[in-house]
C-alpha atoms as a PDB file:
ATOM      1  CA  UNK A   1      15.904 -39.262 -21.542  1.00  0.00           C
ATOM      2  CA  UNK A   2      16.807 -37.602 -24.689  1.00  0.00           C
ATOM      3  CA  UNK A   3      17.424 -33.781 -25.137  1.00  0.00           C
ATOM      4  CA  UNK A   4      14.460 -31.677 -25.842  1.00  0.00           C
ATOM      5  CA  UNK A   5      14.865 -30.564 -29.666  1.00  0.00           C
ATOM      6  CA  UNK A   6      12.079 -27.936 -31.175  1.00  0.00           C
ATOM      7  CA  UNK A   7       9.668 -25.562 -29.314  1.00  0.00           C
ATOM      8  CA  UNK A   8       7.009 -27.964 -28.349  1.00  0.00           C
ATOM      9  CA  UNK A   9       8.936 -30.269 -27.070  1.00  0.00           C
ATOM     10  CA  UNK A  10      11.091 -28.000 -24.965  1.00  0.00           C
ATOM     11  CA  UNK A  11       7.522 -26.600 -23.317  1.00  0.00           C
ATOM     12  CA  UNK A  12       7.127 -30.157 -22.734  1.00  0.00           C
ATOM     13  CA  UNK A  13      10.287 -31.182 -20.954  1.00  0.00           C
ATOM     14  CA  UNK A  14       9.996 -27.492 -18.936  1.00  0.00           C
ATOM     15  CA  UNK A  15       6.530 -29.171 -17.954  1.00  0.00           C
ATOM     16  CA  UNK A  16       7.662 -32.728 -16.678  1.00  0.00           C
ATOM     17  CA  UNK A  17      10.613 -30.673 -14.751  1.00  0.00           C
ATOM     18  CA  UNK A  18       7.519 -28.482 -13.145  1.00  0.00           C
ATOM     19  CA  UNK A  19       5.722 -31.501 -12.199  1.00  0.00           C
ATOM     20  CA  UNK A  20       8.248 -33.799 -10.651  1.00  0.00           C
ATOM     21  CA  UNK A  21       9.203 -30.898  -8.319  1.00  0.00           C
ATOM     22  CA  UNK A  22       6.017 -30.397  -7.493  1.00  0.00           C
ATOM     23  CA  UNK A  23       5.919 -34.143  -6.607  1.00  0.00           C
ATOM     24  CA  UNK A  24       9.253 -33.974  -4.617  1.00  0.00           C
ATOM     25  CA  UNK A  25       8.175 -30.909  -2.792  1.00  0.00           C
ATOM     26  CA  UNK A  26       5.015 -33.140  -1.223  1.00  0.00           C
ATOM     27  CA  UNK A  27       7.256 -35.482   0.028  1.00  0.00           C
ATOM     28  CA  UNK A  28       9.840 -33.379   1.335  1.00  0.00           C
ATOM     29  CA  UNK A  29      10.527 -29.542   2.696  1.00  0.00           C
ATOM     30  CA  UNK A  30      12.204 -27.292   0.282  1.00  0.00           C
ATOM     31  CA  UNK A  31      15.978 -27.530   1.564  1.00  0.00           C
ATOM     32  CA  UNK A  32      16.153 -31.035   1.309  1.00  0.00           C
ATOM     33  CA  UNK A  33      15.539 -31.030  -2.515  1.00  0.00           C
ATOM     34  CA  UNK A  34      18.631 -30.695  -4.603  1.00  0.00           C
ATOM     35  CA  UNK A  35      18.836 -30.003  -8.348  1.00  0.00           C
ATOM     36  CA  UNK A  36      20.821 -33.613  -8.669  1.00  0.00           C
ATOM     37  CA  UNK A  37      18.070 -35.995  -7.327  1.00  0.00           C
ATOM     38  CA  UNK A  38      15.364 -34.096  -9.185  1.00  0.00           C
ATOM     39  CA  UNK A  39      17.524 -34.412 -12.794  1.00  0.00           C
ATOM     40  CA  UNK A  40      18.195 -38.425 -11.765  1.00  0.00           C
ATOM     41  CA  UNK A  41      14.045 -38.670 -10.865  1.00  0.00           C
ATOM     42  CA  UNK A  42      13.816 -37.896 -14.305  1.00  0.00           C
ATOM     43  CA  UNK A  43      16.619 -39.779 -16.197  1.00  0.00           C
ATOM     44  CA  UNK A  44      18.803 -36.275 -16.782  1.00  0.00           C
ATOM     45  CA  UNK A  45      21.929 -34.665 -16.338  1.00  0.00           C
ATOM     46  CA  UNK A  46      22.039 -32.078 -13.789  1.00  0.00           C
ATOM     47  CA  UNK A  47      23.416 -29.445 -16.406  1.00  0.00           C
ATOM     48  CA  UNK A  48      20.222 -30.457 -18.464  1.00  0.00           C
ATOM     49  CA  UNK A  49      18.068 -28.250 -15.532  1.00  0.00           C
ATOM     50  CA  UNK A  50      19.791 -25.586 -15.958  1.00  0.00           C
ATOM     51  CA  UNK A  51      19.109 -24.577 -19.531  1.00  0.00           C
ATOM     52  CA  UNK A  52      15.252 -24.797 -18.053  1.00  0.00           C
ATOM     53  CA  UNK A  53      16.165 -23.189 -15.023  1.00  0.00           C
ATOM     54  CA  UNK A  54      19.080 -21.043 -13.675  1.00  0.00           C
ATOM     55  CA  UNK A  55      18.874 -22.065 -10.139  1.00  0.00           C
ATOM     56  CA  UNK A  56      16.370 -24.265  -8.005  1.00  0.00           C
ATOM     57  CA  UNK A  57      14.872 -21.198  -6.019  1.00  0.00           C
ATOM     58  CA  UNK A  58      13.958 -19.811 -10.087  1.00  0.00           C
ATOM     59  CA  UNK A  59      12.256 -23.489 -10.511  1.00  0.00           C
ATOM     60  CA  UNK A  60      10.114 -23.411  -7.126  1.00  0.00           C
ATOM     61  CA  UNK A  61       9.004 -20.144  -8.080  1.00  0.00           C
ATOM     62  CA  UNK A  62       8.225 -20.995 -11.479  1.00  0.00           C
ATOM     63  CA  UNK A  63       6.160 -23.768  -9.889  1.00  0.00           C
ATOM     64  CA  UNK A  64       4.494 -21.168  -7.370  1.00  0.00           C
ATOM     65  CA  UNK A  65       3.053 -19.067 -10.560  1.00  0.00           C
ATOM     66  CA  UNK A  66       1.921 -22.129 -12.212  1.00  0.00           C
ATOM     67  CA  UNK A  67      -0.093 -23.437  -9.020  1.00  0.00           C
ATOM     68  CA  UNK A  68      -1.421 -19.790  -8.316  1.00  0.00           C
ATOM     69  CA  UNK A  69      -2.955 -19.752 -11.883  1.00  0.00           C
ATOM     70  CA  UNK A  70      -4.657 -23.062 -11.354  1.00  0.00           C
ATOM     71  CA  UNK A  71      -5.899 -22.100  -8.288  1.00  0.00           C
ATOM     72  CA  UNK A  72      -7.019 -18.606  -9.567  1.00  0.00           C
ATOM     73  CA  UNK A  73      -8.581 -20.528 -12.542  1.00  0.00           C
ATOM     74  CA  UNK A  74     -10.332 -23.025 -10.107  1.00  0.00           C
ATOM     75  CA  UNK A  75     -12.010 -20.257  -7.992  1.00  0.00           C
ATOM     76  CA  UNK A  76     -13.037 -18.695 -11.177  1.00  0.00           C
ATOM     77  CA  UNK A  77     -14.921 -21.933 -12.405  1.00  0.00           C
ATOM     78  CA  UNK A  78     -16.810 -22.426  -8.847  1.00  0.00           C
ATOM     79  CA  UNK A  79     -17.582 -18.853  -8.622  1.00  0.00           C
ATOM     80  CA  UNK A  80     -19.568 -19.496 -11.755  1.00  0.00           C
ATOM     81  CA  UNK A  81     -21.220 -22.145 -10.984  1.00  0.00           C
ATOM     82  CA  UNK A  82     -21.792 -21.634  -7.733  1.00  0.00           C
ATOM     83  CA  UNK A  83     -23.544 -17.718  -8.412  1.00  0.00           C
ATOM     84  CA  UNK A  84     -25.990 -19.719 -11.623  1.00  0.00           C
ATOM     85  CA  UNK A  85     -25.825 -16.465 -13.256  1.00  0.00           C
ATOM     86  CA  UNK A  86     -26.122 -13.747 -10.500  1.00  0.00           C
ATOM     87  CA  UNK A  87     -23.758 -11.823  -8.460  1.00  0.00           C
ATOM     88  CA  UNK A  88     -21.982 -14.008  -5.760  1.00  0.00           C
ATOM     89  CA  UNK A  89     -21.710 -13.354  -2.496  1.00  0.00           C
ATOM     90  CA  UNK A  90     -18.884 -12.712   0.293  1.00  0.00           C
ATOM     91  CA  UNK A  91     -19.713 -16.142   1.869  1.00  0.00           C
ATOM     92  CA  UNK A  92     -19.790 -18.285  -1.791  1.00  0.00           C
ATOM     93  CA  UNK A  93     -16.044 -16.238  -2.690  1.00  0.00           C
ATOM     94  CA  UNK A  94     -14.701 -16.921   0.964  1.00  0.00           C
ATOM     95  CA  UNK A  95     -16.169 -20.866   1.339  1.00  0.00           C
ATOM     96  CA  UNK A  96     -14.484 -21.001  -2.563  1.00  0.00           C
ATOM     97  CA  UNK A  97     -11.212 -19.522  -1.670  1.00  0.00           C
ATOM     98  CA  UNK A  98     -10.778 -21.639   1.282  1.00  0.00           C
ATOM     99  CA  UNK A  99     -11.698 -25.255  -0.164  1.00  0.00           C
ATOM    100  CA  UNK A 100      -9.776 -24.559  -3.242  1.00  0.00           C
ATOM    101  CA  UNK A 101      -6.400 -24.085  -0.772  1.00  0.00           C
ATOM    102  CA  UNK A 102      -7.439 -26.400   1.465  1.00  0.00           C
ATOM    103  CA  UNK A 103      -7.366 -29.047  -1.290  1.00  0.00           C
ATOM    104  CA  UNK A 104      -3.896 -28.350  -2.647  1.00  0.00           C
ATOM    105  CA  UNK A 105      -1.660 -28.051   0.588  1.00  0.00           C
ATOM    106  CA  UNK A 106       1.679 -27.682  -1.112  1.00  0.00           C
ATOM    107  CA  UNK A 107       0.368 -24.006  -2.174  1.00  0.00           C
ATOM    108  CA  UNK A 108       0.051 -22.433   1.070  1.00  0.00           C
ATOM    109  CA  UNK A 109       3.589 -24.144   2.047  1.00  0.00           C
ATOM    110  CA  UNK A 110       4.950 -22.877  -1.599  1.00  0.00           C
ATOM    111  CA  UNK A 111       3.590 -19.545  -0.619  1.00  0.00           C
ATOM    112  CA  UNK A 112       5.686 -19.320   2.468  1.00  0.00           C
ATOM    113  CA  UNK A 113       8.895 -20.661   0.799  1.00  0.00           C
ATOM    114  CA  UNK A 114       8.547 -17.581  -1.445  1.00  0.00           C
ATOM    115  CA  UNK A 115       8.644 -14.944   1.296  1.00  0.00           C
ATOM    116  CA  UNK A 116      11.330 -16.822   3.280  1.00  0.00           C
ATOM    117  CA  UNK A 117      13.968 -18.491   0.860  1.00  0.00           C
ATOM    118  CA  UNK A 118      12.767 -18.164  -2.745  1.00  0.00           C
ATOM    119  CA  UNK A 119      12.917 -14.341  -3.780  1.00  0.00           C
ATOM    120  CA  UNK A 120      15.775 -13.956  -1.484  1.00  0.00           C
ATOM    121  CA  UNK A 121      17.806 -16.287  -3.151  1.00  0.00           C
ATOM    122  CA  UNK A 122      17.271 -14.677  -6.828  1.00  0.00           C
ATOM    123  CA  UNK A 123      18.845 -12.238  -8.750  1.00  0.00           C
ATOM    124  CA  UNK A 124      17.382  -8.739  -8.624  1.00  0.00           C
ATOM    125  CA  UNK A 125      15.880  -8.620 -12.588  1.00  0.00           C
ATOM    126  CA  UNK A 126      14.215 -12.389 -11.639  1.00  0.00           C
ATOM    127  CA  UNK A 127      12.749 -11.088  -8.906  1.00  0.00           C
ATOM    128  CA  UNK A 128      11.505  -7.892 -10.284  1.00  0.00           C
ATOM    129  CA  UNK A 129      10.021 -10.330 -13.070  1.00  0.00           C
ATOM    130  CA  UNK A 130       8.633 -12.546 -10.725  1.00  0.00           C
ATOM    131  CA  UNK A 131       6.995  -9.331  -8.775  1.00  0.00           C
ATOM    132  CA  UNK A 132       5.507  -8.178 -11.559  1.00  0.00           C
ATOM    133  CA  UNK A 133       3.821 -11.522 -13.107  1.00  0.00           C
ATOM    134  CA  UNK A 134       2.173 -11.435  -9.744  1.00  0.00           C
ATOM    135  CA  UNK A 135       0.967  -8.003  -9.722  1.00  0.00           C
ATOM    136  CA  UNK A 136      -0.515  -8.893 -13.112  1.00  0.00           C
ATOM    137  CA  UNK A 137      -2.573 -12.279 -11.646  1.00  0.00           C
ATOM    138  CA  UNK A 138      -3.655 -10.053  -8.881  1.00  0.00           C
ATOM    139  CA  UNK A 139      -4.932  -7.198 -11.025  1.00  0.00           C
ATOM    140  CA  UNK A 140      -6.389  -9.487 -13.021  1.00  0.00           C
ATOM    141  CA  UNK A 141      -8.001 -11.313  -9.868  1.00  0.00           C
ATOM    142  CA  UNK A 142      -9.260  -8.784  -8.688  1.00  0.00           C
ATOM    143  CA  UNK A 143     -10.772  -7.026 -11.575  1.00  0.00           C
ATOM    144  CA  UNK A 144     -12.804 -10.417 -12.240  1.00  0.00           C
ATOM    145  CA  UNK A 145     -13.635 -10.452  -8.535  1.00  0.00           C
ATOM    146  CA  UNK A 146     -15.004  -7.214  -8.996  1.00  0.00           C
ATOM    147  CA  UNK A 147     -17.731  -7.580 -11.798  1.00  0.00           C
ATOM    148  CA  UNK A 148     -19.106 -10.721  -9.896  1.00  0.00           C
ATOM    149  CA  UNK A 149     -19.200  -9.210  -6.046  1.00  0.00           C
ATOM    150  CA  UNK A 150     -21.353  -6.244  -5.411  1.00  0.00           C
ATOM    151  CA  UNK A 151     -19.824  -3.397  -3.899  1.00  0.00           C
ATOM    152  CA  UNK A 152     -16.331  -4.462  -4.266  1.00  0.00           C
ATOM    153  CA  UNK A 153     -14.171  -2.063  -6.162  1.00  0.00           C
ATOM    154  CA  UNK A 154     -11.276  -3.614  -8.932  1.00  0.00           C
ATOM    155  CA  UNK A 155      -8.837  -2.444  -5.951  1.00  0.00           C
ATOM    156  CA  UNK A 156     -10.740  -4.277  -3.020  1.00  0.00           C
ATOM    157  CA  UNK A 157     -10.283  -7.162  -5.123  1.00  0.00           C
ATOM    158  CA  UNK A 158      -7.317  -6.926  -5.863  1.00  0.00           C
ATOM    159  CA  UNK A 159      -6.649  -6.107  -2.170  1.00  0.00           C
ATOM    160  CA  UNK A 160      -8.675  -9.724  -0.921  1.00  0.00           C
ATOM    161  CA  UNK A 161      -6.229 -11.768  -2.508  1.00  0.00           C
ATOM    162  CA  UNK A 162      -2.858 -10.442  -1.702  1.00  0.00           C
ATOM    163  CA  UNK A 163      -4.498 -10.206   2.088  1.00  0.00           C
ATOM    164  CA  UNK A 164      -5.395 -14.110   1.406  1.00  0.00           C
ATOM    165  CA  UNK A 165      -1.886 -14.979   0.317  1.00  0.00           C
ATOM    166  CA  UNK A 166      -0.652 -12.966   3.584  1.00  0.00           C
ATOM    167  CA  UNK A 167      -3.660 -15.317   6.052  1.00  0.00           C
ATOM    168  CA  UNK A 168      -2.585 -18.759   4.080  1.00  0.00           C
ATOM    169  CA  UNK A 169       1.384 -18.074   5.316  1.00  0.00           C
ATOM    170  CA  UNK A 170      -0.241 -17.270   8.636  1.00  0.00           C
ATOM    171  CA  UNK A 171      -2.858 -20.047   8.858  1.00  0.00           C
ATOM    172  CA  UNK A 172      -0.211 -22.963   7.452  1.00  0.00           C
ATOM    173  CA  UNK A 173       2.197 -22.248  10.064  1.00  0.00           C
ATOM    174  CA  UNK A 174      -0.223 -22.172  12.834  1.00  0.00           C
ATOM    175  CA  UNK A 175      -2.164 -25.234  11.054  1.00  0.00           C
ATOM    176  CA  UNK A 176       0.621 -27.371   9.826  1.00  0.00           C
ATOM    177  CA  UNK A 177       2.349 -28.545  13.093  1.00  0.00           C
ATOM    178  CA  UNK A 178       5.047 -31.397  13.499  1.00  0.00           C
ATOM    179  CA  UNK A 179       4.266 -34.303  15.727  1.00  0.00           C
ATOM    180  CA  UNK A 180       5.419 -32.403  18.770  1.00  0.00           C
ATOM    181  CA  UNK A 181       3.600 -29.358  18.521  1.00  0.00           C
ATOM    182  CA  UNK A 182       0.522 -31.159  17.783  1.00  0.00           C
ATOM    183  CA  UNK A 183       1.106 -32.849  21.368  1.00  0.00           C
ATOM    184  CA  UNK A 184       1.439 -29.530  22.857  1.00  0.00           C
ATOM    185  CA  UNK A 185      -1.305 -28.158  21.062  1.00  0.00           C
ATOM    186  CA  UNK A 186      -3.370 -30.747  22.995  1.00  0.00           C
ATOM    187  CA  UNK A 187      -2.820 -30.343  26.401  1.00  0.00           C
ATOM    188  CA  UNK A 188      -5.389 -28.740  28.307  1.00  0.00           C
ATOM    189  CA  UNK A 189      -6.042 -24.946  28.117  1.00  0.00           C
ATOM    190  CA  UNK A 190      -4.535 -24.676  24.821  1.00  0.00           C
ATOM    191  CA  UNK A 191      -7.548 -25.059  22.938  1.00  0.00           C
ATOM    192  CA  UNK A 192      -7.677 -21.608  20.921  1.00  0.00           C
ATOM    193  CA  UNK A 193      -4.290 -23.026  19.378  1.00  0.00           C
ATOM    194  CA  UNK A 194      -6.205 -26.285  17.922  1.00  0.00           C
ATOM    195  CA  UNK A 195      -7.160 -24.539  14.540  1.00  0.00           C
ATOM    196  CA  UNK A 196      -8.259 -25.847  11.280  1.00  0.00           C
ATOM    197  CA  UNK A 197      -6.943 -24.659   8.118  1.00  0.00           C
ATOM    198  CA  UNK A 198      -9.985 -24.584   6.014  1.00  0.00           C
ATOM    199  CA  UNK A 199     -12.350 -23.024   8.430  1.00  0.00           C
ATOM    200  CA  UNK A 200     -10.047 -20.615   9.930  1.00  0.00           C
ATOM    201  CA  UNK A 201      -9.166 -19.709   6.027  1.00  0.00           C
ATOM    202  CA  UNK A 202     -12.637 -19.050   5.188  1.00  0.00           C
ATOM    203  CA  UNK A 203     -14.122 -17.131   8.211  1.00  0.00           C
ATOM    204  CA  UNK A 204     -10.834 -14.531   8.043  1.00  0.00           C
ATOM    205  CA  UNK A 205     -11.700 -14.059   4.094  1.00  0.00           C
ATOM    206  CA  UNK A 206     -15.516 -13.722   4.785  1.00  0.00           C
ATOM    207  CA  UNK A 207     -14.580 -11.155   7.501  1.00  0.00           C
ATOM    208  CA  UNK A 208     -11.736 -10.050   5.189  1.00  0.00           C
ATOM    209  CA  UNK A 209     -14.760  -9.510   1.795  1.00  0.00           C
ATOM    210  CA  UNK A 210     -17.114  -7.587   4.192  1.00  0.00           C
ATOM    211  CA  UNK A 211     -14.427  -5.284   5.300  1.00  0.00           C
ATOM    212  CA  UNK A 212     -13.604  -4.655   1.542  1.00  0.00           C
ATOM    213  CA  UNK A 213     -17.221  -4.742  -0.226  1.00  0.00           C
ATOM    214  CA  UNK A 214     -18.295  -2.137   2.322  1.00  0.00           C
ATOM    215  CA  UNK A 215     -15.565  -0.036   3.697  1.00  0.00           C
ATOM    216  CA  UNK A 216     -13.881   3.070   2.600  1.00  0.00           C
ATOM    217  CA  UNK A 217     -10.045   3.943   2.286  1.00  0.00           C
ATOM    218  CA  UNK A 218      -8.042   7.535   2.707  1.00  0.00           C
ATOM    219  CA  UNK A 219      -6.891   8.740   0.061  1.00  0.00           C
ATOM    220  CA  UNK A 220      -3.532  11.143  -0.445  1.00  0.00           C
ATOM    221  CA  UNK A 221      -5.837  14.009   0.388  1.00  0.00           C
ATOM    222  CA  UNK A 222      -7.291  12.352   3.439  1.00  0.00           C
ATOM    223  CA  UNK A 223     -10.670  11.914   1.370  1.00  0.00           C
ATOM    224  CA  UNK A 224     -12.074   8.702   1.610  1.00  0.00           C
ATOM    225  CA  UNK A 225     -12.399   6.379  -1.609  1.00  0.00           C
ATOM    226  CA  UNK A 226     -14.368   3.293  -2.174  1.00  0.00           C
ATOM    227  CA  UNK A 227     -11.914   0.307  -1.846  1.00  0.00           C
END
């Protein structure tokens, strides 16, 4: 594959990079990928990553903010429909929120990579970057979240979804078991351990909404403020 020449292209190339990992990381855990087999998967030189991306842990993450913002965008869109016009409600924003990361299961495991390898692995002005592109989404999440659910304050929203992000790390490792935990999982009197992602996912953010639409924080002066 030839080198990427003007602006456009370059976006492009940065693009098929993004979407071959994303393919690789399906197939196979995160420490098993290596920079080499991803360039050959795509007919480049190693080096040639590197002037995309300075290290593989800056690529995953990369990847992480580009799935986020599809999923973000994807909520959006069914909240829309799904309200025809009025305001939505806790249930429509928690069943949403839970399909949505049901259907794209490399998220919730892309998720937990970032807590546990990725931002550990990065230089301190990456990860302060990375930090702050998602406080941005979040504030931005939650501001939309906001003019669409009653009661919920800019803040609560903004609150539901880093919570979420916190239950999907949960959920997928208690939901996403290897062959032999599955058969443990099974055995009788271990029931409460047979969970399913999606449900569990949407009756903690429905649980999660109500708590936030309706409740009140403390403030610095111990007064309480809608949240």
């Amino acid at each position: 594959m030839a080198r990427a020449g003007g602006k456009l292209e370059k976006l492009e190339r940065r693009g098929e990079i993004l979407a071959k990992a994303d393919e690789l990381f399906r197939e196979r855990c995160f420490e098993e990928i290596r920079m080499g087999d991803l360039a050959a998967s795509l007919g480049l030189a190693k080096g040639t990553l590197y002037l995309y991306f300075p290290s593989k842990e800056s690529l995953f993450l990369a990847l992480l903010g580009e799935r986020l913002e599809a999923a973000l965008a994807r909520l959006y869109g069914l909240l829309e429909t799904g309200r025809d016009g009025g305001a939505a409600s806790a249930e429509l924003v928690a069943a949403g929120t839970a399909s949505i990361l049901a259907a794209d299961p490399a998220l919730p495991r892309l998720l937990a990579e970032s807590l546990s390898v990725l931002e550990r692995r990065v230089g301190f002005e990456e990860a302060v970057a990375f930090k702050r592109s998602m406080a941005a989404a979040l504030e931005e999440a939650g501001g939309r979240l906001s003019l669409i659910l009653p009661g919920l304050s800019p803040e609560g929203g903004r609150r539901y979804f880093l919570y979420v992000f916190s239950l999907v790390v949960g959920l997928a490792a208690l939901t996403d078991l290897s062959p032999f935990m599955r058969r443990v999982a099974a055995a009788p009197g271990l029931e409460v351990f047979r969970l399913g992602f999606e449900e569990a996912l949407r009756s903690s953010a429905a649980s999660l909404l109500a708590g936030l639409a309706g409740g009140c924080a403390r403030g610095p002066e111990g007064k309480e403020q809608p949240i």
